[in-house]
N, C-alpha and C. Protein backbone atom coordinates (compact mmCIF):
# COMPACT_ATOMS: atom_id res chain seq x y z
N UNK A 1 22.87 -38.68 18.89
CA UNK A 1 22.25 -39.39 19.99
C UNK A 1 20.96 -38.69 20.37
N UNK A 2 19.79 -39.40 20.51
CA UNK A 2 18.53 -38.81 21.02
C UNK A 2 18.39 -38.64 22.45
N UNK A 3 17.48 -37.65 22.71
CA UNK A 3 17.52 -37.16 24.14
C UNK A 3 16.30 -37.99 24.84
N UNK A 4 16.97 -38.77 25.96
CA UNK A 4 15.56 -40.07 26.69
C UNK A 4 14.90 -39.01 27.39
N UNK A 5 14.95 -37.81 28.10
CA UNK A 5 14.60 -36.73 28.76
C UNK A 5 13.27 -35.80 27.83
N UNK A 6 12.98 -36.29 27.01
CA UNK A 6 12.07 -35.44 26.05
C UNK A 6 11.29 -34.67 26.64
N UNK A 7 10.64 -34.71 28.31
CA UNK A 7 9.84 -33.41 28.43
C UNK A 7 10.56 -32.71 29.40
N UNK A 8 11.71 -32.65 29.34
CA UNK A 8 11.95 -31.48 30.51
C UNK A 8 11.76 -30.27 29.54
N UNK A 9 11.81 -28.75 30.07
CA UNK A 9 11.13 -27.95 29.96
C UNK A 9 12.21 -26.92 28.79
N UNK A 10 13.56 -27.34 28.77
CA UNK A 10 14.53 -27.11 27.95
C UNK A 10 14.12 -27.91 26.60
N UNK A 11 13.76 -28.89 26.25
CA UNK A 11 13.71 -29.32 24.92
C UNK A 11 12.80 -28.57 24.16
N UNK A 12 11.80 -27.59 24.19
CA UNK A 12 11.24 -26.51 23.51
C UNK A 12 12.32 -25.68 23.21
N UNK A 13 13.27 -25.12 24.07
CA UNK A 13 14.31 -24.12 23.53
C UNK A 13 15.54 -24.72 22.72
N UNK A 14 15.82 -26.07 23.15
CA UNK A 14 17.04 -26.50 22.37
C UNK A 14 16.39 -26.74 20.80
N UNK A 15 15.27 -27.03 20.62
CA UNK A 15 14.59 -26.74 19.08
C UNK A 15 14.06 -25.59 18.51
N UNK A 16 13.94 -25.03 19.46
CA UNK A 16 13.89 -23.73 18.59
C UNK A 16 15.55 -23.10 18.18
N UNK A 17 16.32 -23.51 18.99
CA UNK A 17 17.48 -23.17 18.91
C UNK A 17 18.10 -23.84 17.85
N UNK A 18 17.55 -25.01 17.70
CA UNK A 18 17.95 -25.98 16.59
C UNK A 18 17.92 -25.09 15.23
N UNK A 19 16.02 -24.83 15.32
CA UNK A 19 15.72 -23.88 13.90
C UNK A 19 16.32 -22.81 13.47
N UNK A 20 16.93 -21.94 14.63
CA UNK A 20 17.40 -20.69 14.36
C UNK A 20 18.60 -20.83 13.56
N UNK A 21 19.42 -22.06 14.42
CA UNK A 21 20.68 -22.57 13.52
C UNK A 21 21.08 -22.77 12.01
N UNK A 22 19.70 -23.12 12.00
CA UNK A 22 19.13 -24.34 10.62
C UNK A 22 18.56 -23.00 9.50
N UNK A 23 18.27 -21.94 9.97
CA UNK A 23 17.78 -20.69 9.21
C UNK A 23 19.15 -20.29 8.89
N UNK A 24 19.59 -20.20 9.97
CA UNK A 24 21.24 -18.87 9.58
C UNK A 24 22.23 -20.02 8.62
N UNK A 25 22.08 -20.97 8.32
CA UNK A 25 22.83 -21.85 8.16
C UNK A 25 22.53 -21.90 6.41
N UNK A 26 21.12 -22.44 6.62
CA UNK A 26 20.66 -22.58 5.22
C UNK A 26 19.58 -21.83 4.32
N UNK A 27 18.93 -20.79 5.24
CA UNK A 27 17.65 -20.29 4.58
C UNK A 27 16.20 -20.91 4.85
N UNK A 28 15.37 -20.27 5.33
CA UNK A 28 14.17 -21.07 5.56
C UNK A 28 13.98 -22.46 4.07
N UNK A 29 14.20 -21.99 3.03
CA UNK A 29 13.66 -23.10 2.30
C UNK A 29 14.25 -24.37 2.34
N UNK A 30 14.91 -24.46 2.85
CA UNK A 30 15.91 -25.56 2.84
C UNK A 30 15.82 -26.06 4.08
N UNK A 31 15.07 -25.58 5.37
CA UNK A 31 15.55 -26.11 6.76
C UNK A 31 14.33 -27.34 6.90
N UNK A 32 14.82 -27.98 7.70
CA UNK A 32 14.10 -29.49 7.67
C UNK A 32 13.18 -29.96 8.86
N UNK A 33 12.30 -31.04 9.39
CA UNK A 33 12.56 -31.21 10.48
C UNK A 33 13.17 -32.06 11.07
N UNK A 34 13.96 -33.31 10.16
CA UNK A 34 14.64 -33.92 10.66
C UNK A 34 16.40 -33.36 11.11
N UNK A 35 16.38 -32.31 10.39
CA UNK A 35 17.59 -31.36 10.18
C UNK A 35 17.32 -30.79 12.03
N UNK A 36 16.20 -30.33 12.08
CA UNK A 36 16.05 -29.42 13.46
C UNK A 36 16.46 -30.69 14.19
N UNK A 37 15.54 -31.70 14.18
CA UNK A 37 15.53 -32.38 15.42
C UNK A 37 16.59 -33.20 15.72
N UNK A 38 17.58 -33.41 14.82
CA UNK A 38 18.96 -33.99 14.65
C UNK A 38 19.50 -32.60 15.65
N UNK A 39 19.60 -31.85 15.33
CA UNK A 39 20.65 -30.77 15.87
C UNK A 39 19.79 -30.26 17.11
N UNK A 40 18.41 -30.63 17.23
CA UNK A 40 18.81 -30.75 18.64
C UNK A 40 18.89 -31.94 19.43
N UNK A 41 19.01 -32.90 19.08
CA UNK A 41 19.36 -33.92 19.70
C UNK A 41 18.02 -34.84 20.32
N UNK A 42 16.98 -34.79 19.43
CA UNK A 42 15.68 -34.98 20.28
C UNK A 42 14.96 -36.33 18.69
N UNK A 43 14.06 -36.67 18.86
CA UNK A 43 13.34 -37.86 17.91
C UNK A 43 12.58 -36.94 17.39
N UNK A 44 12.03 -36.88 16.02
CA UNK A 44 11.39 -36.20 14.71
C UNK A 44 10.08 -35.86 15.88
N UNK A 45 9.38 -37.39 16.26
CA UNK A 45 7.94 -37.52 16.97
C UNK A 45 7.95 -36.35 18.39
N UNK A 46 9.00 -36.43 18.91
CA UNK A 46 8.85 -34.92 19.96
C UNK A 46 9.12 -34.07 19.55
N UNK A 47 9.52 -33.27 18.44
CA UNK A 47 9.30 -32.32 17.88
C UNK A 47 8.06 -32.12 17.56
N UNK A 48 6.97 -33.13 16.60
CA UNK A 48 5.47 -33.24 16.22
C UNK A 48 4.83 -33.10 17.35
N UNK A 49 4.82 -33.18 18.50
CA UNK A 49 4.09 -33.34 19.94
C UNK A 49 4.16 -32.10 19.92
N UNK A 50 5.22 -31.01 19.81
CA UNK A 50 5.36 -29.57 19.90
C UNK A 50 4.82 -28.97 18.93
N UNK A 51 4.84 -29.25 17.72
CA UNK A 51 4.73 -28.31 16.68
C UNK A 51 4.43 -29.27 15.57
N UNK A 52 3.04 -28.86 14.89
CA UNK A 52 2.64 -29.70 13.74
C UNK A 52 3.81 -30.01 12.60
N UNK A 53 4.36 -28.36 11.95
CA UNK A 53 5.14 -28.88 10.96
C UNK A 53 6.46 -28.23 11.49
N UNK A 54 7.48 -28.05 9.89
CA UNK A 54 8.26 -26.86 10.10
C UNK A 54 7.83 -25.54 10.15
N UNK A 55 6.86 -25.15 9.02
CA UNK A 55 6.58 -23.83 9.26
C UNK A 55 5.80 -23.39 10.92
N UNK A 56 5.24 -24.37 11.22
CA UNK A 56 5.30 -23.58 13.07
C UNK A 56 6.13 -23.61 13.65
N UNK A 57 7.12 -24.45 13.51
CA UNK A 57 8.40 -24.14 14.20
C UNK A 57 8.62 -22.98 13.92
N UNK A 58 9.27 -22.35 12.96
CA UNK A 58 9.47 -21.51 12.08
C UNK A 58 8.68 -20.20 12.54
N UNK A 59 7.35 -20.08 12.93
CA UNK A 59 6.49 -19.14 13.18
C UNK A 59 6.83 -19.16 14.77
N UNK A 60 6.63 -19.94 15.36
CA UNK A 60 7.18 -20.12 16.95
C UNK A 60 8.63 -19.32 17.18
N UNK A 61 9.60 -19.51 16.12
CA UNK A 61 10.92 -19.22 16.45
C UNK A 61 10.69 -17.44 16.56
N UNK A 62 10.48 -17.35 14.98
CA UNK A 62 10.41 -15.96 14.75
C UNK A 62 9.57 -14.99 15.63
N UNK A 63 8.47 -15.56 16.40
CA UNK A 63 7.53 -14.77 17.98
C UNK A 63 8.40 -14.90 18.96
N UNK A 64 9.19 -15.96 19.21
CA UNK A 64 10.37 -15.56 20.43
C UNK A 64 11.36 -14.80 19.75
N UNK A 65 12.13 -15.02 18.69
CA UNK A 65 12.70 -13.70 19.08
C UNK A 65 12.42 -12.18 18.97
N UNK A 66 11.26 -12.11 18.10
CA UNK A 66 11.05 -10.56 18.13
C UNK A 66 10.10 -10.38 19.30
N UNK A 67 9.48 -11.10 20.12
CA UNK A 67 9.27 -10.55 22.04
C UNK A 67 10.92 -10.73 22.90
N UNK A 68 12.07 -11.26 22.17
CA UNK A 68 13.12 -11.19 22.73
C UNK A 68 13.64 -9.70 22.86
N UNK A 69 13.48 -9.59 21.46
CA UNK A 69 14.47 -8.30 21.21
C UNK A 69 13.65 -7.00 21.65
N UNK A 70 12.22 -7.27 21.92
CA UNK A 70 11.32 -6.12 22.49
C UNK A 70 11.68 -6.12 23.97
N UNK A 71 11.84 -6.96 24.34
CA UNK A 71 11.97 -7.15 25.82
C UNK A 71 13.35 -6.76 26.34
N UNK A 72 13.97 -6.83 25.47
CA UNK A 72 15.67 -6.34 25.47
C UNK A 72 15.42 -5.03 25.44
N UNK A 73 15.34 -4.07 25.38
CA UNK A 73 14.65 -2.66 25.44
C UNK A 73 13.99 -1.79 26.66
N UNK A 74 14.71 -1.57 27.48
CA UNK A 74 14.32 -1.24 28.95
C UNK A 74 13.49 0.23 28.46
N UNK A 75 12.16 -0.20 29.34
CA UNK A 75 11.33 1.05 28.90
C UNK A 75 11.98 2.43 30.11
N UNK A 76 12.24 3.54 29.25
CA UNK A 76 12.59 4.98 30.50
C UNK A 76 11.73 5.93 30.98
N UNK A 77 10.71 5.43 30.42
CA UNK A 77 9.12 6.49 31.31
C UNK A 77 8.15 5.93 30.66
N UNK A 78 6.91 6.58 30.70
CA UNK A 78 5.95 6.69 29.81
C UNK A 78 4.94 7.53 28.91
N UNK A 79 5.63 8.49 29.10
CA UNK A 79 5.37 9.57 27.82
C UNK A 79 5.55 9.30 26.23
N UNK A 80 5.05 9.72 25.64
CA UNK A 80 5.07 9.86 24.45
C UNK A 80 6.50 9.38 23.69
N UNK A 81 7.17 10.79 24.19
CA UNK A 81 9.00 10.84 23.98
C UNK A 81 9.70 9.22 24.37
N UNK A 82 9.34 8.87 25.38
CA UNK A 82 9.68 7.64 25.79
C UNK A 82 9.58 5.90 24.95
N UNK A 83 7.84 6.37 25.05
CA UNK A 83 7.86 5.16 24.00
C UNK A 83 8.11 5.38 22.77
N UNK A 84 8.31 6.42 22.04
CA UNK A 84 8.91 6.55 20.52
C UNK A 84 10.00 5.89 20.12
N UNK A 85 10.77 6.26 21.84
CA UNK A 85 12.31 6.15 21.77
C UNK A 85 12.45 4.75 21.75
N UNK A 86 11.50 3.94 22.63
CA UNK A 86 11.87 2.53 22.67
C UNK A 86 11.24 1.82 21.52
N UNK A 87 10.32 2.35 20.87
CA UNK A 87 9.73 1.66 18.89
C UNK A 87 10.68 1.79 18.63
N UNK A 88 11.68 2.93 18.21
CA UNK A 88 12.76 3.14 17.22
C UNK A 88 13.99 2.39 17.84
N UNK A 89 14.12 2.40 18.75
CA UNK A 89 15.53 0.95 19.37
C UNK A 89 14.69 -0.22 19.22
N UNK A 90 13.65 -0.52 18.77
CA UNK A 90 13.02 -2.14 18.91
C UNK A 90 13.35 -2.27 17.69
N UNK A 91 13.06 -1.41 16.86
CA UNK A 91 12.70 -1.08 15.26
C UNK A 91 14.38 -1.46 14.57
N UNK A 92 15.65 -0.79 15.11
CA UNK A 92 16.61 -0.92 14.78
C UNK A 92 17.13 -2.12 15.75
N UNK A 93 17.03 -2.85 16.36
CA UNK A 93 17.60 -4.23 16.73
C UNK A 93 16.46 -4.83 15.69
N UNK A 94 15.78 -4.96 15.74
CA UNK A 94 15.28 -6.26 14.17
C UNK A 94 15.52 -5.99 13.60
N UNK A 95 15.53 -4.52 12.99
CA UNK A 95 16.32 -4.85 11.37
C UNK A 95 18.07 -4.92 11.33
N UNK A 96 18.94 -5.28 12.84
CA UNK A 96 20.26 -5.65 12.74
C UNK A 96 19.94 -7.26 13.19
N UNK A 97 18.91 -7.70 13.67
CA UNK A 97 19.12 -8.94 14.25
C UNK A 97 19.19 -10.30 12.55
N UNK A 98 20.42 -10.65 13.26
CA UNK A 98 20.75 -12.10 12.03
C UNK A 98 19.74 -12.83 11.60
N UNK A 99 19.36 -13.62 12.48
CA UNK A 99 17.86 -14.26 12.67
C UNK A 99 16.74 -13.42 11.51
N UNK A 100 15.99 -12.53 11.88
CA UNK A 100 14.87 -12.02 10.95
C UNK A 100 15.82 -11.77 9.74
N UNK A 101 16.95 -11.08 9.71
CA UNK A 101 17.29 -10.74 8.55
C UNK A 101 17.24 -11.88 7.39
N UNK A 102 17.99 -12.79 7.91
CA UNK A 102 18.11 -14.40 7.12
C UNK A 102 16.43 -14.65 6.68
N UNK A 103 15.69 -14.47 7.47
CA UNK A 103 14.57 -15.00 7.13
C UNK A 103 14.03 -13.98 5.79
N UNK A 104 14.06 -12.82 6.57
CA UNK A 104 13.60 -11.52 5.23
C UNK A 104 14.50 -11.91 3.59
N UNK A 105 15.80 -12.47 3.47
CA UNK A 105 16.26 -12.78 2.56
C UNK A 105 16.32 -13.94 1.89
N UNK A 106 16.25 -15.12 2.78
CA UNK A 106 16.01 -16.28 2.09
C UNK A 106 14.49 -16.48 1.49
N UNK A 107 13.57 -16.30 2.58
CA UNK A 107 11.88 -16.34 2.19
C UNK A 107 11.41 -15.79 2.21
N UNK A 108 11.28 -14.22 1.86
CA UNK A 108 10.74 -13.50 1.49
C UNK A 108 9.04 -13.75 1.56
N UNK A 109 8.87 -14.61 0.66
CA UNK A 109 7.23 -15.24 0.63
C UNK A 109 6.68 -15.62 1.84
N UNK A 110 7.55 -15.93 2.97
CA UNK A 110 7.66 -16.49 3.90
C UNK A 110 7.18 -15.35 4.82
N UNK A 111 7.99 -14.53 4.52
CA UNK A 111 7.69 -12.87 5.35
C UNK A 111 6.48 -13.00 5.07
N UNK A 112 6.00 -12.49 3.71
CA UNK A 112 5.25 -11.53 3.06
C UNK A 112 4.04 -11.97 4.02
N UNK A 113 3.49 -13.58 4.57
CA UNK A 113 2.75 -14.00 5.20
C UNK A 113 2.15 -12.81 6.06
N UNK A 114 3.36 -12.90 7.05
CA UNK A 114 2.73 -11.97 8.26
C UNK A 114 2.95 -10.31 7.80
N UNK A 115 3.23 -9.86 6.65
CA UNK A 115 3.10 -8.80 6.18
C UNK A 115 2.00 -8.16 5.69
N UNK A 116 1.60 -8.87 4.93
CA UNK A 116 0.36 -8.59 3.96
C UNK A 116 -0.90 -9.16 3.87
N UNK A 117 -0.83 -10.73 4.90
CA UNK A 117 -1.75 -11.54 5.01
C UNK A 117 -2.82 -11.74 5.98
N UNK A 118 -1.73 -11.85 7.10
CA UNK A 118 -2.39 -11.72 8.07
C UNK A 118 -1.17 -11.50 9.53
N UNK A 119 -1.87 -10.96 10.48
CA UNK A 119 -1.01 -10.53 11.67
C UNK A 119 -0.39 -12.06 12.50
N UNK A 120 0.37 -12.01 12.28
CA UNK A 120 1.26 -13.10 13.37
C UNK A 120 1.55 -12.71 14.73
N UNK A 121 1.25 -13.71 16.08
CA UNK A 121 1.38 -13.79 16.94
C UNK A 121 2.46 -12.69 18.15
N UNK A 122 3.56 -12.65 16.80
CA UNK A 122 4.24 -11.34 17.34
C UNK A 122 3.77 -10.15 17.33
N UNK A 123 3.41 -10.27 16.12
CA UNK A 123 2.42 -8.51 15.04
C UNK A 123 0.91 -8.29 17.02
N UNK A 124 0.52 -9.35 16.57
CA UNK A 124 -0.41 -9.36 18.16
C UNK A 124 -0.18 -9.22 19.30
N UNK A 125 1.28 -9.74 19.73
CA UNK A 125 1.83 -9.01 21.29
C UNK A 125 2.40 -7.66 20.92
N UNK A 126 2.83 -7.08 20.16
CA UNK A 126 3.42 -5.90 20.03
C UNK A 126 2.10 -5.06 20.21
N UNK A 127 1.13 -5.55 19.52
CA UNK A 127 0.27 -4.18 19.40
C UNK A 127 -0.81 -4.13 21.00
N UNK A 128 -0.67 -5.27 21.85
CA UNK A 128 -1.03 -5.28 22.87
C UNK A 128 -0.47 -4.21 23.92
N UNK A 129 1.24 -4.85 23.64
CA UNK A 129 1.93 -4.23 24.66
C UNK A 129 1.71 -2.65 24.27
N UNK A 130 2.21 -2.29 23.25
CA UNK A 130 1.98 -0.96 22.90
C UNK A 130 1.12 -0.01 23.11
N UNK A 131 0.08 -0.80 23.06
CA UNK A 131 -1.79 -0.25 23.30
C UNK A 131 -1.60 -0.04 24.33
N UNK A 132 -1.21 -0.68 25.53
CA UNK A 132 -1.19 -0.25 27.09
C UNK A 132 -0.50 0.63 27.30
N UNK A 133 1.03 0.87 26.95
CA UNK A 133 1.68 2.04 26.88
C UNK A 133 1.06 3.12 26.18
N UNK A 134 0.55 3.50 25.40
CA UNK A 134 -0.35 4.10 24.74
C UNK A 134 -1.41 4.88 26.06
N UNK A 135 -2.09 4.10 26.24
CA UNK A 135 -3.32 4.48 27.04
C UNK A 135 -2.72 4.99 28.66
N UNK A 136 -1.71 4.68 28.62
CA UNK A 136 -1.23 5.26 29.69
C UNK A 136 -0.46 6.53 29.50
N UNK A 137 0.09 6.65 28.26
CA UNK A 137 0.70 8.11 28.06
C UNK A 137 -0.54 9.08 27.29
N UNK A 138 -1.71 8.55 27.38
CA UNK A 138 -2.91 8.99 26.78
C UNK A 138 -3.22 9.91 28.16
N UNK A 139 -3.16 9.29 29.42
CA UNK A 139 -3.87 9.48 30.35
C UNK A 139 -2.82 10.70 30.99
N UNK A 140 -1.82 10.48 30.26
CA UNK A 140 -0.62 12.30 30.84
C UNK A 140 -0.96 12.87 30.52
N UNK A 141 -1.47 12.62 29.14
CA UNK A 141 -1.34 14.07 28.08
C UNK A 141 -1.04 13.77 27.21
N UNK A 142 0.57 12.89 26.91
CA UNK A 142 1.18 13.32 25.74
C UNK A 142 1.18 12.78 24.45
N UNK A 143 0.17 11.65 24.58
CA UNK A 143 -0.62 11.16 23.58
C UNK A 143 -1.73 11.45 23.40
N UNK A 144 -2.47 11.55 21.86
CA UNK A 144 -3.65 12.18 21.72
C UNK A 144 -4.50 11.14 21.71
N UNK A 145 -5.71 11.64 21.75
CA UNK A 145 -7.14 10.78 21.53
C UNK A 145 -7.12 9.92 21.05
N UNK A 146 -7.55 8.28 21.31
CA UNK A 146 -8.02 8.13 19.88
C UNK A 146 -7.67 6.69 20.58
N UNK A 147 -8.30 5.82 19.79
CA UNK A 147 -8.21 3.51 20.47
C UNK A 147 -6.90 3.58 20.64
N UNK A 148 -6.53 3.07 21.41
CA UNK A 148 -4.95 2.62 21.78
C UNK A 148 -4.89 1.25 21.02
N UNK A 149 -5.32 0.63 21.08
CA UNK A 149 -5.17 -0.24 19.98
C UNK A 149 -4.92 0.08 18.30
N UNK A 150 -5.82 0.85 17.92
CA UNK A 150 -5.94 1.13 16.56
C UNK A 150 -4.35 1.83 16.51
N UNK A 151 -4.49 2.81 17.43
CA UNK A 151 -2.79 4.03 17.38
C UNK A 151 -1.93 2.87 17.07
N UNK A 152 -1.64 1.76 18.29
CA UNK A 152 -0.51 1.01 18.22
C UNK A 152 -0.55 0.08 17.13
N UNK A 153 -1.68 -0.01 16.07
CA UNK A 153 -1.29 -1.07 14.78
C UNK A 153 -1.23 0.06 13.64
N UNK A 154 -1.40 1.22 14.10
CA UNK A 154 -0.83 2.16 13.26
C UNK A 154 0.89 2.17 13.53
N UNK A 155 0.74 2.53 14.37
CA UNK A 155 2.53 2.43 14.88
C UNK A 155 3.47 1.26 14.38
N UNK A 156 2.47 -0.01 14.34
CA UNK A 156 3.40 -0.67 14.09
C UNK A 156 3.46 -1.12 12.80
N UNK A 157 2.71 -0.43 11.68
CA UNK A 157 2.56 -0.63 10.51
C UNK A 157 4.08 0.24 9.91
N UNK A 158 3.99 1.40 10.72
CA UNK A 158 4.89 2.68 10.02
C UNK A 158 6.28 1.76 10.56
N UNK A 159 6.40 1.31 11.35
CA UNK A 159 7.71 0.70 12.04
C UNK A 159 7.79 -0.19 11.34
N UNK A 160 7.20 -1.68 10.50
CA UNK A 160 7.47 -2.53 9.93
C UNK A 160 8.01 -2.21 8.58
N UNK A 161 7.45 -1.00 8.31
CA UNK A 161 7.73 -0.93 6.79
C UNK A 161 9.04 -0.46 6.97
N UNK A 162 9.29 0.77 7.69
CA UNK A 162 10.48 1.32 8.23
C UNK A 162 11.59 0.14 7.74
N UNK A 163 11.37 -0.71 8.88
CA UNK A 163 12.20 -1.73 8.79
C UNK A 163 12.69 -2.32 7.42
N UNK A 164 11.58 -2.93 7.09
CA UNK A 164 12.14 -3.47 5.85
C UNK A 164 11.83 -3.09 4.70
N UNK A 165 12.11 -1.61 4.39
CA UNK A 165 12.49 -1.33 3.60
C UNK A 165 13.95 -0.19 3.79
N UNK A 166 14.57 -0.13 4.89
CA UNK A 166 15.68 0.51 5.02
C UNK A 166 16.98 -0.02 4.15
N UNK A 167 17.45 -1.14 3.64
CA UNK A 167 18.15 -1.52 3.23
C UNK A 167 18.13 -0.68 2.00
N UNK A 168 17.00 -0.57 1.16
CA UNK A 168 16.61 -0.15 -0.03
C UNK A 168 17.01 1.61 0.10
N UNK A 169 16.39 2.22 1.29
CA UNK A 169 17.14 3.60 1.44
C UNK A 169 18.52 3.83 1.83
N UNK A 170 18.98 2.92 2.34
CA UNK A 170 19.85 3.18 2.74
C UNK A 170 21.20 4.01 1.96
N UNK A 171 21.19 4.42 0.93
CA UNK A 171 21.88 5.33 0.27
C UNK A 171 22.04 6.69 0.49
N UNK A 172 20.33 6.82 1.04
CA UNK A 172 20.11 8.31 1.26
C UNK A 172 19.54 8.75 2.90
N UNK A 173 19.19 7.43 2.99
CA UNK A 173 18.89 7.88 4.73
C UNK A 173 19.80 6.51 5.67
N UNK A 174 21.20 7.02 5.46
CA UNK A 174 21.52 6.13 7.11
C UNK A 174 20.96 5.84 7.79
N UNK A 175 21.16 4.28 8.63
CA UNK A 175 20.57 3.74 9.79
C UNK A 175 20.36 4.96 10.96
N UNK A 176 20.85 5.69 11.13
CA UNK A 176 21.03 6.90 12.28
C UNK A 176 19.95 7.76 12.00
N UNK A 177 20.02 8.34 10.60
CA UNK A 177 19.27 9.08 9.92
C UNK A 177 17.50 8.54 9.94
N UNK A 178 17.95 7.45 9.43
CA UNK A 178 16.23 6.82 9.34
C UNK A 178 15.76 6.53 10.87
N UNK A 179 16.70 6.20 11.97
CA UNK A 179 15.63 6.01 13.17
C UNK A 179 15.69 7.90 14.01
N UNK A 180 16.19 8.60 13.57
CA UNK A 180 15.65 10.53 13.55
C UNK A 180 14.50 10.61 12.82
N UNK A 181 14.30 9.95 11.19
CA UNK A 181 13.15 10.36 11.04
C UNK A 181 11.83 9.85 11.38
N UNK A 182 11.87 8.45 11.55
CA UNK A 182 11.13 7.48 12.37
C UNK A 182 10.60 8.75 13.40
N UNK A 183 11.71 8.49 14.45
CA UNK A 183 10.65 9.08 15.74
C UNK A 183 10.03 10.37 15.24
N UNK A 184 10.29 11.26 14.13
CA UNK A 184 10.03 12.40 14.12
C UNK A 184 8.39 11.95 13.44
N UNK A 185 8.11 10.88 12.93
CA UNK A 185 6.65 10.22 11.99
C UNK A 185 5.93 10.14 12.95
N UNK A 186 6.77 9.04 13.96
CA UNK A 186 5.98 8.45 15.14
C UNK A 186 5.65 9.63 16.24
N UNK A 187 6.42 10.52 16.63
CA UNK A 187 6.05 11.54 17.48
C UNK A 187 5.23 12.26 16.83
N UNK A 188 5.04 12.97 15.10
CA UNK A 188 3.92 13.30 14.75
C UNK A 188 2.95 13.16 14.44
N UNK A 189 2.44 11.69 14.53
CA UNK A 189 1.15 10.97 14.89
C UNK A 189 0.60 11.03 15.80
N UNK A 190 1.73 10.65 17.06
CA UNK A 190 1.13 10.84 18.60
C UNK A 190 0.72 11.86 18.83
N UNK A 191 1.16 13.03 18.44
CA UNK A 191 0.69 13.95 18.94
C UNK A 191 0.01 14.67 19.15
N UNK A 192 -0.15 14.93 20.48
CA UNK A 192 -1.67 15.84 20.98
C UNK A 192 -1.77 17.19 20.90
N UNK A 193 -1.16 17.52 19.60
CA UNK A 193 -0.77 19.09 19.25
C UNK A 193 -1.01 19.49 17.91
């Protein structure tokens, strides 16, 4: 049944919710938009009003949840020590979250986009938010010199790869292990020593 309600302010989330379904379910290559807009209960054409194709859906989904799972992450100061601590808990909820994982395994090519190509919308709020934290633990001390911007797409270069390529270490550096040596990379970059 289609939804007569098409702009209340929930039918953006019940389709993205649709997609997320439609990923864990089948793999990006396979997810549809008549597939999304069936499961969420809405007409193909208000989905298009939102989002040109699938792959923006798709790009839309994947920026809410990784500002989800950043935001899930209660910051505990702003020192150096602090924000390391909260990269490496951001760093290890995406690489446990279902969602990105499915995506990292079904489409790969799909990844590689915002990997190697160009920065995606998430890749751009992270290094915002970061940059400000940055320039503020710049201004303690316990970060060293240097663009808060540039630091934080450094940071988040060493953290992406981190990520996905842990599966591949994982023989020799445990999940536990790899976010010890993480902060120990990330604290010896920052540092003003």
């Amino acid at each position: 049944m289609l939804s007569n309600s098409n702009d209340r302010p929930d039918v953006a989330d019940r389709i993205l919710a649709a997609a997320a379904s439609c990923v864990r379910d089948f793999g990006i290559d396979r997810v549809t938009l008549a597939e999304i807009a069936r499961r969420a209960r809405v007409s193909r054409p208000t989905v298009y009003r939102r989002w040109p194709d699938t792959q923006a859906i798709l790009a839309a989904l994947l920026t809410r949840r990784i500002t989800e799972v950043a935001a899930e992450v209660p910051r505990t100061g702003t020192d150096r020590a602090a924000i390391v601590a909260r990269i490496v808990e951001v760093g290890q909820r995406l690489g446990r979250d279902d969602l990105l994982m499915a995506v990292m395994h079904s489409a790969p090519e799909f990844a590689m986009i915002y990997i190697t190509e160009r920065l995606g919308t998430s890749q751009q709020w992270l290094i915002d938010v970061l940059a400000a934290d940055l320039k503020t633990a710049q201004s303690g001390g316990s970060v060293r010199a240097g663009d808060p911007r540039q630091l934080a797409t450094m940071v988040l270069l060493i953290t992406q790869s981190t990520i996905q390529s842990a599966q591949i270490v994982e023989p020799i550096l445990t999940a536990d292990a790899l976010a010890v040596e993480l902060a120990h990379v990330l604290n010896g970059y920052l540092s003003n020593g």
